[in-house]
Protein backbone atom coordinates (compact mmCIF):
# COMPACT_ATOMS: atom_id res chain seq x y z
CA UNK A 1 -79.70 -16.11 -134.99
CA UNK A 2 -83.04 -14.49 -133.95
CA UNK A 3 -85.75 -13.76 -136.22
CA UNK A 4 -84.99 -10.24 -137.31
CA UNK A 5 -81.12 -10.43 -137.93
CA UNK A 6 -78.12 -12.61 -138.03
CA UNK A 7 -75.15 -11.07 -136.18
CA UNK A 8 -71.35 -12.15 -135.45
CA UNK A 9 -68.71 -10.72 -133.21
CA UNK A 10 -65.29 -11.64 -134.74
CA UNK A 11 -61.81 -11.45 -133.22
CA UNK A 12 -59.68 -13.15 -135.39
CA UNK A 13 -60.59 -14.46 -138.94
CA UNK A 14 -63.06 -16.05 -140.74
CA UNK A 15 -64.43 -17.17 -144.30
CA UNK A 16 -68.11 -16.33 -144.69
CA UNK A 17 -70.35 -18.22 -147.34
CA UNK A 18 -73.93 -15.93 -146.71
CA UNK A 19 -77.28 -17.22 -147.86
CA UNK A 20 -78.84 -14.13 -149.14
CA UNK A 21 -81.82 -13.10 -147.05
CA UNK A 22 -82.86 -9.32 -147.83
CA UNK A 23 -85.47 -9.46 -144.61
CA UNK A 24 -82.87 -10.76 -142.08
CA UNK A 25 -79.31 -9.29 -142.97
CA UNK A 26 -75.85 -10.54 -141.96
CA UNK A 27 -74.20 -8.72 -140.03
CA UNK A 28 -70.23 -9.04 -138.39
CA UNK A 29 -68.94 -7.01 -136.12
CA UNK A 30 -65.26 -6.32 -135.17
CA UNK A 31 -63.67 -3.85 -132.17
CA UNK A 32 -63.72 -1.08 -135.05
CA UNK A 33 -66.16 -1.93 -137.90
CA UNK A 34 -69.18 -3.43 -138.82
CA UNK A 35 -69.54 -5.76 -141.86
CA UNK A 36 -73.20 -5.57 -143.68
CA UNK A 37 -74.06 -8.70 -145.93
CA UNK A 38 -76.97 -9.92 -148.20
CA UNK A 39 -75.31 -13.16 -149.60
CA UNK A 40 -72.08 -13.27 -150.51
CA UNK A 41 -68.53 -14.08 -149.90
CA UNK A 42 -65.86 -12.80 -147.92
CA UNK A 43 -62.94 -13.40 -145.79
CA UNK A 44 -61.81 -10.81 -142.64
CA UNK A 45 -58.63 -10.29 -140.87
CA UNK A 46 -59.76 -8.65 -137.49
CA UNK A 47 -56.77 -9.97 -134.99
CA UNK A 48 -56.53 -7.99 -131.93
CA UNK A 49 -53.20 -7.70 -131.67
CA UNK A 50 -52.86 -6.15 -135.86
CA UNK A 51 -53.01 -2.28 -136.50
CA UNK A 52 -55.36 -3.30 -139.03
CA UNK A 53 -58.71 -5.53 -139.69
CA UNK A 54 -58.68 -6.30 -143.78
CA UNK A 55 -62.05 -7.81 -145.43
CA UNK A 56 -61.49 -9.33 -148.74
CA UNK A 57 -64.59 -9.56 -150.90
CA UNK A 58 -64.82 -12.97 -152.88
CA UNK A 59 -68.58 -12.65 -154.62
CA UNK A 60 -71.40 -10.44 -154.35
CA UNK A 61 -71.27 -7.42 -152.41
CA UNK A 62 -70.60 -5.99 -148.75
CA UNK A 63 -70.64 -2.33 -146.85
CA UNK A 64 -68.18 -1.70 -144.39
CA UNK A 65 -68.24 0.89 -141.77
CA UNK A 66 -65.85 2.63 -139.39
CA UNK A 67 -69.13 4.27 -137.29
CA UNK A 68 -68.56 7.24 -139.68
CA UNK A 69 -67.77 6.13 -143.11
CA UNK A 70 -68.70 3.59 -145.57
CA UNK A 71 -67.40 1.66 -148.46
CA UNK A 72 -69.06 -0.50 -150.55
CA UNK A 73 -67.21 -3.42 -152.05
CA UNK A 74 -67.19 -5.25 -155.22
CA UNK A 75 -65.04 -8.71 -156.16
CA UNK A 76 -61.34 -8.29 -155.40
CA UNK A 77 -61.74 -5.62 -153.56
CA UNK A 78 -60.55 -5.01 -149.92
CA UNK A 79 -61.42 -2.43 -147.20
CA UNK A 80 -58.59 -1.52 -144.69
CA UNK A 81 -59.04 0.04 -141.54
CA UNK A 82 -56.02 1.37 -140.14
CA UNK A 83 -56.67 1.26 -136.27
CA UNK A 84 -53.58 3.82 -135.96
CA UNK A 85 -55.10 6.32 -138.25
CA UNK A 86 -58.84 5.47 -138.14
CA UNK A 87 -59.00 5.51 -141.84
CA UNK A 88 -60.77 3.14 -143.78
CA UNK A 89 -59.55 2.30 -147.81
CA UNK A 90 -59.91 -0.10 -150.35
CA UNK A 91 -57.81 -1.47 -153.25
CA UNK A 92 -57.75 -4.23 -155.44
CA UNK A 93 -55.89 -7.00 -154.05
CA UNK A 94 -55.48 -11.07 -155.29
CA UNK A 95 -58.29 -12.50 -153.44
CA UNK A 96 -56.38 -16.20 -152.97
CA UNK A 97 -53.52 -14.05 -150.95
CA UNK A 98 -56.10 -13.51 -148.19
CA UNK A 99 -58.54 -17.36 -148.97
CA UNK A 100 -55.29 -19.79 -149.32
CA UNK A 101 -55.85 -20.71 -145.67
CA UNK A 102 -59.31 -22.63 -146.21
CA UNK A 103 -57.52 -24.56 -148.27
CA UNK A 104 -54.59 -25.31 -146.42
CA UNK A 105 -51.59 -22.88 -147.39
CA UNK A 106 -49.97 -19.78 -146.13
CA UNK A 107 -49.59 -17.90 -149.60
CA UNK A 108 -47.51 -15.17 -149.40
CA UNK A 109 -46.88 -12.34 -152.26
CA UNK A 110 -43.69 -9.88 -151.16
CA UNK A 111 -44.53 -9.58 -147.32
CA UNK A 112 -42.16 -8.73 -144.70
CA UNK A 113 -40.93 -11.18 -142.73
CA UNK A 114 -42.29 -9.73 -139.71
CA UNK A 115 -45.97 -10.44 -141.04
CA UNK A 116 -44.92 -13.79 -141.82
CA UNK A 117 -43.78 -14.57 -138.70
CA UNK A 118 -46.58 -12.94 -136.92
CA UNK A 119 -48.76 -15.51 -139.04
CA UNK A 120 -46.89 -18.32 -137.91
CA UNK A 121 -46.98 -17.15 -134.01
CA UNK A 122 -50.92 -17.73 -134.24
CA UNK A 123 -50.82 -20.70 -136.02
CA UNK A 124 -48.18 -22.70 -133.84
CA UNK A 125 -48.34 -20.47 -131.06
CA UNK A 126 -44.77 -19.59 -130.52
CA UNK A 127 -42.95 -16.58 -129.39
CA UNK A 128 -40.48 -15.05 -132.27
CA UNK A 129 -37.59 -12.71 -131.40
CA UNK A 130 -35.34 -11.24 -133.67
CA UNK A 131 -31.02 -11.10 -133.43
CA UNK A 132 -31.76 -7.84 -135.66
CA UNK A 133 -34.93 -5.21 -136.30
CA UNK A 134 -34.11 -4.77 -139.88
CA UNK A 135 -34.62 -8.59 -140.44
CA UNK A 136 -38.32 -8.02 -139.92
CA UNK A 137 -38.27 -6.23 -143.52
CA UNK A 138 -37.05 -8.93 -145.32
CA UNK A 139 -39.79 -9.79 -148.26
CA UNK A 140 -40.69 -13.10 -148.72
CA UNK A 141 -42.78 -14.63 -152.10
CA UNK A 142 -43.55 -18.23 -151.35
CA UNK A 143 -46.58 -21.40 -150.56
CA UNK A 144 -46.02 -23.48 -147.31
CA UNK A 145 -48.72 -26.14 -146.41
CA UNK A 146 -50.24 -24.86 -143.25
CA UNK A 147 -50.71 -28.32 -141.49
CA UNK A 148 -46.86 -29.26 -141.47
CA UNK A 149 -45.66 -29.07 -138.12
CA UNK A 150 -43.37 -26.15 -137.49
CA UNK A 151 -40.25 -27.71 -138.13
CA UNK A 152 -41.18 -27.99 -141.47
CA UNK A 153 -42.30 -24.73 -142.11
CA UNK A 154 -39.11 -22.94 -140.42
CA UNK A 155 -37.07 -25.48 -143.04
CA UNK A 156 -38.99 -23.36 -145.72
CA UNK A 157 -37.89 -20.19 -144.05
CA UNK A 158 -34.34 -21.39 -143.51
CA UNK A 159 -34.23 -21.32 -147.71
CA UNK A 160 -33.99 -17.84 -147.66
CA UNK A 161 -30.46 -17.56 -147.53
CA UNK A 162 -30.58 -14.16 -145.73
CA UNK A 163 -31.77 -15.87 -142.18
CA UNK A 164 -31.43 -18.36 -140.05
CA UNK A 165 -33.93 -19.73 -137.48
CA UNK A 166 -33.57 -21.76 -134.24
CA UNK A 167 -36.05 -23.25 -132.53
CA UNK A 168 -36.14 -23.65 -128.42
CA UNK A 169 -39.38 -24.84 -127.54
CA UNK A 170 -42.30 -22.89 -127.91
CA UNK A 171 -39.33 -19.56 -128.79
CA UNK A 172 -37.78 -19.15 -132.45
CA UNK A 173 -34.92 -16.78 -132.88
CA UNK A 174 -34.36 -15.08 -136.21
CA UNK A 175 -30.41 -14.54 -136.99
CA UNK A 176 -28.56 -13.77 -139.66
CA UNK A 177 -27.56 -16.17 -141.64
């Protein structure tokens, strides 16, 4: 960082602990908004490839910004920007939903399986295709260790008695079950 500011570019996500320091401020920056920080804590969700960047505030306080509006953030709180729409909201969300992954989990609270397995693609980097669209709507509630191999995760995913998952390589196929 120089002397005047400390700045991030983020594509992807991150957990940031900030040291407050009201003379040089912490900034990240994404494709579509900009993150402004004294000292606090806060996790973002800024993956390309999502119609959405998500930043979940932990402690403190942050300000996030589209170019043209603002929203200021308290605890539990979480700014959306919808890349489709260009909006930018907030609600109140379960902080650990978004944080599990410092601490080795995927937590997951009634998500479609789509998201899921869009999760999983970036962690093992595989390839999913499904026998059937509506599959990708299926909601799953559940904890999986993150640092099982994938065989062990799909095992999990295999429980839910409404699928069923094969694995070729670096390609899984979801079927029904």
């Amino acid at each position: 960082f120089d002397s005047n500011k400390r700045e991030v570019t983020l594509a992807g996500e991150a957990y940031f602990d900030v040291t407050k320091d009201p003379k040089r401020p912490f900034m990240v920056k994404t494709a579509n908004i900009e993150i402004k920080v004294l000292g606090t804590q806060f996790n973002v969700q800024a993956y390309p490839d999502d119609n959405k960047i998500e930043t979940t505030l932990c402690e403190g306080s942050v300000n996030v910004t589209d170019g043209e509006l603002g929203v200021t953030l308290t605890p539990s709180q979480q700014a959306v920007y919808s890349k489709v729409t260009q909006a930018l909201t907030t609600r109140k969300v379960d902080v650990r939903l978004y944080t599990a992954w410092k601490e080795g989990l995927f937590v997951f609270e009634n998500k479609p399986l789509e998201e899921i397995m869009n999760t999983l693609s970036r962690w093992y980097n595989i390839n999913v295709f499904y026998e059937n669209q509506s599959m990708k709507d299926i909601l799953f509630t559940g904890n999986i260790k993150r640092y099982e191999d994938l065989d062990q995760v799909i095992e999990m995913l295999r429980l839910i008695n409404k699928i069923d998952i094969e694995v070729n390589g670096n390609n899984v196929f979801v079927k029904n079950s």
